[in-house]
N, C-alpha and C. Protein backbone atom coordinates (compact mmCIF):
# COMPACT_ATOMS: atom_id res chain seq x y z
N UNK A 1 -112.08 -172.59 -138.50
CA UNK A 1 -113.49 -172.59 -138.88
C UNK A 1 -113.66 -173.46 -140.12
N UNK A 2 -114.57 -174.08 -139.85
CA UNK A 2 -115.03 -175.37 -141.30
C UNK A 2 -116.45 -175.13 -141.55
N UNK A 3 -116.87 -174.94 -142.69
CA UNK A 3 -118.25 -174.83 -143.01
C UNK A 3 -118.28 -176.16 -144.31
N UNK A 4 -119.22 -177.14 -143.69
CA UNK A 4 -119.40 -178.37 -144.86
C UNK A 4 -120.64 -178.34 -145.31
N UNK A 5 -121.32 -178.33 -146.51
CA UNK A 5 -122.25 -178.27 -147.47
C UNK A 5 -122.89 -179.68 -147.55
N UNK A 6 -124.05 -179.54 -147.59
CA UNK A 6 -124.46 -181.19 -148.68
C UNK A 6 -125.40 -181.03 -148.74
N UNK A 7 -125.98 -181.96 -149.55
CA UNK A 7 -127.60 -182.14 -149.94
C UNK A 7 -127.87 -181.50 -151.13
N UNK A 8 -127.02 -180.79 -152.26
CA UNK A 8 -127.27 -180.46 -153.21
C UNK A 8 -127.63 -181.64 -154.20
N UNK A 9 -127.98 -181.39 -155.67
CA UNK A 9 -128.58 -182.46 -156.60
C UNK A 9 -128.97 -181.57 -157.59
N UNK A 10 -129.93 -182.82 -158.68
CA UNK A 10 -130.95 -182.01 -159.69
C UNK A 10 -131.93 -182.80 -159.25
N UNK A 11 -133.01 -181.69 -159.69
CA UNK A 11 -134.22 -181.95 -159.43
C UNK A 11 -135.09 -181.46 -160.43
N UNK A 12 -136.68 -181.76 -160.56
CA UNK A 12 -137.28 -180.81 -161.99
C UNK A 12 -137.84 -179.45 -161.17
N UNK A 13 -138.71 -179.05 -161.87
CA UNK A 13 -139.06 -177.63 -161.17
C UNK A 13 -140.74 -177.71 -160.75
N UNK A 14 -140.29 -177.63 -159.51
CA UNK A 14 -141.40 -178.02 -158.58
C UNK A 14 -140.79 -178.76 -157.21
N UNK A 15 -139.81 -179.36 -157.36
CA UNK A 15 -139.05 -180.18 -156.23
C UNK A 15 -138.46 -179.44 -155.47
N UNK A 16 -137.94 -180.48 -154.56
CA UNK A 16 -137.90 -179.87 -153.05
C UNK A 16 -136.20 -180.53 -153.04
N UNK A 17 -135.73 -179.47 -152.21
CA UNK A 17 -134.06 -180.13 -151.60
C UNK A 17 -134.27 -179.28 -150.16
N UNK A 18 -132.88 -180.42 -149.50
CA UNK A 18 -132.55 -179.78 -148.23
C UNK A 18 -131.43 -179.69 -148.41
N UNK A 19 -130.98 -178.09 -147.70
CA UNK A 19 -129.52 -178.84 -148.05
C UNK A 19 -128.95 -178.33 -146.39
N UNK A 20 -127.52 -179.21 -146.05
CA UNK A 20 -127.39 -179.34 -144.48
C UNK A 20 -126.08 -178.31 -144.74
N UNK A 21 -125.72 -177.60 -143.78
CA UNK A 21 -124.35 -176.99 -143.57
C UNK A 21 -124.03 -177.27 -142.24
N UNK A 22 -122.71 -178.47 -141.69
CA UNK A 22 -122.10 -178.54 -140.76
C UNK A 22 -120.52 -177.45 -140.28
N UNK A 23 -121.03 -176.88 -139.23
CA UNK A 23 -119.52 -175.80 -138.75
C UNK A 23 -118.86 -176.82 -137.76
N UNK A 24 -117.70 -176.36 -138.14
CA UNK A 24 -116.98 -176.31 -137.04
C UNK A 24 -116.11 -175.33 -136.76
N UNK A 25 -115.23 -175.74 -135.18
CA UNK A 25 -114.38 -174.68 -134.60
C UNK A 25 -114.45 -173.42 -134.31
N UNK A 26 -115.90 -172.98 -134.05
CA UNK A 26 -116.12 -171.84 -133.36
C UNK A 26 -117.20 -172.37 -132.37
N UNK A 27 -117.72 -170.87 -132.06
CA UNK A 27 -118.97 -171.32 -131.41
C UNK A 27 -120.00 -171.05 -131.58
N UNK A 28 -120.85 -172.09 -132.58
CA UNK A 28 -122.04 -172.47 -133.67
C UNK A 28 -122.96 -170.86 -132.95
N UNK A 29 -123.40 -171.79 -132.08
CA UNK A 29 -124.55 -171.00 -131.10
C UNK A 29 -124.60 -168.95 -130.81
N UNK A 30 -123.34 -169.23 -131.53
CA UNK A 30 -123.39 -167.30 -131.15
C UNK A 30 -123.26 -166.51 -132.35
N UNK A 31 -123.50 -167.20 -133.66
CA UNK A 31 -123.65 -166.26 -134.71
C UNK A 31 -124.16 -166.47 -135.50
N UNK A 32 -124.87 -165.79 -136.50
CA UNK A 32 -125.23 -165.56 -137.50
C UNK A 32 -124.96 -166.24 -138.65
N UNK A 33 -125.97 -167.17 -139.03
CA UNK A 33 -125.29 -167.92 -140.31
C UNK A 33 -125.92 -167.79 -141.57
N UNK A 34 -125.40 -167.57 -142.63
CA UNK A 34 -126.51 -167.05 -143.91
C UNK A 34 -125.73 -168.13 -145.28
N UNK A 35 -126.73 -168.26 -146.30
CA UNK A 35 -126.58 -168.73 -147.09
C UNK A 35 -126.72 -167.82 -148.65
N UNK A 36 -125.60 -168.45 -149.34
CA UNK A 36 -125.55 -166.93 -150.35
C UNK A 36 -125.57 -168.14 -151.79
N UNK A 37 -126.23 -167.96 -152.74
CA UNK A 37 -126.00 -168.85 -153.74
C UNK A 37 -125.07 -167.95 -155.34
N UNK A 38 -124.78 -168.70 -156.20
CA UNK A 38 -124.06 -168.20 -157.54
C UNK A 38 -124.27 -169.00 -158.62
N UNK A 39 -125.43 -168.29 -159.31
CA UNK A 39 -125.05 -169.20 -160.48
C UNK A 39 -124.27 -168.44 -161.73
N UNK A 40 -123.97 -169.55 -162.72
CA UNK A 40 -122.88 -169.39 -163.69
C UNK A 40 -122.95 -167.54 -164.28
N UNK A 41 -121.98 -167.04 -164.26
CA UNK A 41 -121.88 -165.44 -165.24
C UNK A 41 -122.83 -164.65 -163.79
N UNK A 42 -123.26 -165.11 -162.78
CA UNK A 42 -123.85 -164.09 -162.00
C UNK A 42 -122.93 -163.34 -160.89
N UNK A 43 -123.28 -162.62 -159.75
CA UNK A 43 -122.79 -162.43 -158.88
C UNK A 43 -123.38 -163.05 -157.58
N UNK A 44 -122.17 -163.60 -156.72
CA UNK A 44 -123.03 -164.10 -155.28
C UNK A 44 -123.52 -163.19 -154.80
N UNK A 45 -125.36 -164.03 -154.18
CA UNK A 45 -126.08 -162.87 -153.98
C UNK A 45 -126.47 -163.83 -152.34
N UNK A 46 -126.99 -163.00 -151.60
CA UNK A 46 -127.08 -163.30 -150.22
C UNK A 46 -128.60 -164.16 -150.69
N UNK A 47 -129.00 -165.33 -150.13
CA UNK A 47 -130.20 -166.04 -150.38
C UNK A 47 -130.86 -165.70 -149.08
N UNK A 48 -130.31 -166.10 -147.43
CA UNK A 48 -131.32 -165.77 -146.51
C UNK A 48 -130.22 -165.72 -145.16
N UNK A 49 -130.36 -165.51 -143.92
CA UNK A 49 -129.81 -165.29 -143.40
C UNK A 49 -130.63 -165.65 -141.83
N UNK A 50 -130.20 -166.31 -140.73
CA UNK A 50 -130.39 -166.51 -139.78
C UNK A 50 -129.74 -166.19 -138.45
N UNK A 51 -130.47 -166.05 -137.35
CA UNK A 51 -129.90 -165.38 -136.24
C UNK A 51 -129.26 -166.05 -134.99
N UNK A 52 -128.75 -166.05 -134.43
CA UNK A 52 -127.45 -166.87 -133.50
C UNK A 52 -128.66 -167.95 -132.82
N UNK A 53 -129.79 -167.63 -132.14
CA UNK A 53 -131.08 -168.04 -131.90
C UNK A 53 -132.03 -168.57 -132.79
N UNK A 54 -131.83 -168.10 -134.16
CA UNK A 54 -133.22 -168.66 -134.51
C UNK A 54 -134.17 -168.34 -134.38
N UNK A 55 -134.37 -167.01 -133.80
CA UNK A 55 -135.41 -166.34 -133.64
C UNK A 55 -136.11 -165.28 -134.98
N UNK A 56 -134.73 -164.93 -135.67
CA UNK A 56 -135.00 -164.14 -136.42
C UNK A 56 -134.22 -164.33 -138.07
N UNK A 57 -134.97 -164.81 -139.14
CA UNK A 57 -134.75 -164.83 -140.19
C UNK A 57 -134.66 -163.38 -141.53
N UNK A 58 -134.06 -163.68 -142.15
CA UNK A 58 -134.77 -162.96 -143.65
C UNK A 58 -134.12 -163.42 -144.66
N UNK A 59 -134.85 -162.98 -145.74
CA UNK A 59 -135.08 -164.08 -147.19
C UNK A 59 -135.11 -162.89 -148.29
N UNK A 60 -134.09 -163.42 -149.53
CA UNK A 60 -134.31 -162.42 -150.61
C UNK A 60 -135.61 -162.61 -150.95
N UNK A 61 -135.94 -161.63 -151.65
CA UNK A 61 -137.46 -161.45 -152.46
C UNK A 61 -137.70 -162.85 -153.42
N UNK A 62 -136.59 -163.43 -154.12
CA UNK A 62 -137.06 -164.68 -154.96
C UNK A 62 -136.99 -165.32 -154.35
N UNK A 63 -136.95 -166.31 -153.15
CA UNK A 63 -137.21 -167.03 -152.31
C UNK A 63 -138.19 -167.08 -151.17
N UNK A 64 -138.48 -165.71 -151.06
CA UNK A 64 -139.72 -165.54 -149.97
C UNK A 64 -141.18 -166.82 -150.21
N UNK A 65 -141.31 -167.50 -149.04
CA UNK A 65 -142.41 -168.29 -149.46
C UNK A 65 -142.04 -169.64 -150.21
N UNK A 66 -141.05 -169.60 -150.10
CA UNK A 66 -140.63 -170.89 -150.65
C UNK A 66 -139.16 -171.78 -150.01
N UNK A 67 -138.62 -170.89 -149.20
CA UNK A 67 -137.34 -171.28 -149.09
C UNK A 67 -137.72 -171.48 -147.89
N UNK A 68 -137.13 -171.95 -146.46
CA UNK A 68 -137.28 -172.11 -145.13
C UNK A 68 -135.48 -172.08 -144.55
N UNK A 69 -135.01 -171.02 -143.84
CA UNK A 69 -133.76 -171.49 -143.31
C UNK A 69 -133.67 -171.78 -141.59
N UNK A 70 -133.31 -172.50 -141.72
CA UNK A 70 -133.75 -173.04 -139.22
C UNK A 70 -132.26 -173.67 -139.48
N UNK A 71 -132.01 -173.75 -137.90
CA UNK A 71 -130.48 -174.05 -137.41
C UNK A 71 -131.19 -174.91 -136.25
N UNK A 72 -130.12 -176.16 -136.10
CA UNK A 72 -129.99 -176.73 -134.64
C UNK A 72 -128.50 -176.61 -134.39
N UNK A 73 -128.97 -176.19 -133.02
CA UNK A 73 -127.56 -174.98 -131.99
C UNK A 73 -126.62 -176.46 -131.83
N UNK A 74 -127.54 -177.04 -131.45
CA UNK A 74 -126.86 -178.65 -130.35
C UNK A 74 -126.20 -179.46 -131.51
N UNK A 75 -126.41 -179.31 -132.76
CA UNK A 75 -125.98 -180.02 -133.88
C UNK A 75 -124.91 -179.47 -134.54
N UNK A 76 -124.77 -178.07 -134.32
CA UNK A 76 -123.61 -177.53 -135.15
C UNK A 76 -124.37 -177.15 -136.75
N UNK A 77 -125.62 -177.15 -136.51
CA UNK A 77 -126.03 -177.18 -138.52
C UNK A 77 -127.05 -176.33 -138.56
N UNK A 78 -126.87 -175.92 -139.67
CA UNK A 78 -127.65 -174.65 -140.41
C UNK A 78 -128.59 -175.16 -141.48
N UNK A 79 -129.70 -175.57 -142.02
CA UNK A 79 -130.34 -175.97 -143.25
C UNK A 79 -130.74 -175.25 -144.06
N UNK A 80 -130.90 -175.37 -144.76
CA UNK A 80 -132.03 -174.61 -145.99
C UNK A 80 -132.97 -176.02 -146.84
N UNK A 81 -134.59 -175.27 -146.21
CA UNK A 81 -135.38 -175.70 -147.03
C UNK A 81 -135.82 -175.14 -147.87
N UNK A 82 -135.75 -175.85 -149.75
CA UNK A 82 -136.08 -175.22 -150.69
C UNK A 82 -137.29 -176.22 -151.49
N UNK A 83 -138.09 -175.67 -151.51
CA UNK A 83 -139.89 -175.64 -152.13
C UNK A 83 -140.07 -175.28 -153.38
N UNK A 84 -140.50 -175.51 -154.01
CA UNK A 84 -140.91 -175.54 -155.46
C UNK A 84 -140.12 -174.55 -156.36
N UNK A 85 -139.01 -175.31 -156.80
CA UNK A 85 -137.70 -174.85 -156.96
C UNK A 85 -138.09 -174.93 -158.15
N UNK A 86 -137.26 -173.85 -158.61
CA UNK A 86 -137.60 -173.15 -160.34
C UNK A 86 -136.26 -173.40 -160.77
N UNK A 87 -135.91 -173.06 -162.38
CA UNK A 87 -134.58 -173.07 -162.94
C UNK A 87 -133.83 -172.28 -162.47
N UNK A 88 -134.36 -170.90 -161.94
CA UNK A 88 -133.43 -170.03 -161.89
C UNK A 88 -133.04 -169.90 -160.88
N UNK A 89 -133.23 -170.90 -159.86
CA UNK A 89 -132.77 -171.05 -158.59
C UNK A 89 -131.60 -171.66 -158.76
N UNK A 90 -131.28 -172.47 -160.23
CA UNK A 90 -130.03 -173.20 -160.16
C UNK A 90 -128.89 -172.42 -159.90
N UNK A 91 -127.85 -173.05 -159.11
CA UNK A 91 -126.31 -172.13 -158.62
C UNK A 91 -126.22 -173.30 -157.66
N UNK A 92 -125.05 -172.39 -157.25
CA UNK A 92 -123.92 -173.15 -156.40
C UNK A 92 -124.42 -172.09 -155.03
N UNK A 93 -124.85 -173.05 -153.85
CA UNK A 93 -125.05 -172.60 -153.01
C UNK A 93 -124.57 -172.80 -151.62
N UNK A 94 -123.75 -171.73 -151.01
CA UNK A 94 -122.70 -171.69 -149.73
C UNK A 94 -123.10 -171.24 -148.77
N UNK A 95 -122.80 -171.96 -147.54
CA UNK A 95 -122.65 -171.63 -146.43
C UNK A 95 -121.77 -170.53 -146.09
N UNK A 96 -122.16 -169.54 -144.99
CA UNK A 96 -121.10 -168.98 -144.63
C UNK A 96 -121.48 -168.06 -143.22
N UNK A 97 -120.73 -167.66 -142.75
CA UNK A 97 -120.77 -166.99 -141.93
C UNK A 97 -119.87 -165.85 -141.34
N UNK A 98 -119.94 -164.97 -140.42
CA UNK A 98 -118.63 -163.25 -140.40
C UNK A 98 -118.52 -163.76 -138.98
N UNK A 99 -117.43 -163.80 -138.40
CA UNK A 99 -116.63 -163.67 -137.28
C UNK A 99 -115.58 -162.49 -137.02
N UNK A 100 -115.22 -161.91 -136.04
CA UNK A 100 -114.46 -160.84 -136.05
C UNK A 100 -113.45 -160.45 -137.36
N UNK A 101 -114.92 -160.00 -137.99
CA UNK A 101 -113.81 -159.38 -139.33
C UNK A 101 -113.83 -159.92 -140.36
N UNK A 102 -113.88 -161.24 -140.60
CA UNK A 102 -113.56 -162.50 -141.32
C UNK A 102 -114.72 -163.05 -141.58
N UNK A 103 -114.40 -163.10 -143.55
CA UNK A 103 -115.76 -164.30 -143.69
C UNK A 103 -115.23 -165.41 -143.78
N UNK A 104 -116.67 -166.60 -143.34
CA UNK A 104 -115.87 -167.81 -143.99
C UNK A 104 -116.82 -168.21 -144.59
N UNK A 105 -116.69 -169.64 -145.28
CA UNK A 105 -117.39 -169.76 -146.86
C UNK A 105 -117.04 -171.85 -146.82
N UNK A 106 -118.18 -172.19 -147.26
CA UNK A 106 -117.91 -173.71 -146.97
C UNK A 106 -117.48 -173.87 -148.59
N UNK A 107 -117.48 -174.94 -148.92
CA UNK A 107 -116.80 -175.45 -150.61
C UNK A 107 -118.20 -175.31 -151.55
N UNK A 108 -119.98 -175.02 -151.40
CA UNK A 108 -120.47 -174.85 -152.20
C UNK A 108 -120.94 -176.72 -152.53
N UNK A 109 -122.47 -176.50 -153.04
CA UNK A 109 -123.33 -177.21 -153.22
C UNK A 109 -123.93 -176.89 -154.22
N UNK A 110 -124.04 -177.68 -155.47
CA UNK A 110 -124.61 -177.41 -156.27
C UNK A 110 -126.12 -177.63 -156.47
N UNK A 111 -126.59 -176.56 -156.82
CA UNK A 111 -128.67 -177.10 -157.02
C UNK A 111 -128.63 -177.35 -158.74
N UNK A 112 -129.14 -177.59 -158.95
CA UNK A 112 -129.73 -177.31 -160.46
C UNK A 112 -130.44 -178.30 -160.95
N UNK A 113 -131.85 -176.85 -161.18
CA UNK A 113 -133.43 -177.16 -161.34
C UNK A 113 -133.63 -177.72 -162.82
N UNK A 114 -133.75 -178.62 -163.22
CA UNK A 114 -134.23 -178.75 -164.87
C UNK A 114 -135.46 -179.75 -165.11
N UNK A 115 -135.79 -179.51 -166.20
CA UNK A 115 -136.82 -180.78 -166.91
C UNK A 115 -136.44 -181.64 -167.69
């Protein structure tokens, strides 16, 4: 299993990022993929989480309304759209996903919001 990150940056606060997560070596289409971010002295906290379909999302409370997470099955990729991004959104933000038992965790993307 490979989970690859990108599209992190800085940006000021108000800006927008996408960021892409490519899997490999399973099979994309049948699970659950969520994105968990960390910034510095915090604990990783789950950001949003998506369903093998795409049918069914959810979003922590500081991101509600601002964040967007959608998957294409046929692509292997998971996104996160992030909307009028504040400082305290800055962290390191990972891909990941649970397979029998097992998490896995891509290498992390850094955001960070400043002026």
């Amino acid at each position: 299993v490979q989970l690859v990150e990108s599209g992190g940056g800085e940006v000021q606060p108000g800006g927008s990022l996408r960021l892409s997560c490519v899997a490999s070596g399973f099979t994309f289409s049948m699970f659950y993929m969520n994105w968990f971010r960390q910034a510095p002295g915090k604990e990783r906290e789950l950001v949003t989480r998506i369903a093998s379909s795409g049918a069914s999302t959810n979003y922590a409370d500081s991101v509600k309304g601002r964040f967007t997470v959608s998957r294409a099955n046929a692509k292997n990729t998971v996104y996160l759209q992030m909307n009028s991004l504040k400082p305290e959104d800055t962290a390191v933000y990972y891909c990941h996903t649970y397979i029998r038992g097992r998490n896995f965790w891509g290498q992390g993307t850094q955001v960070t919001v400043s002026s």
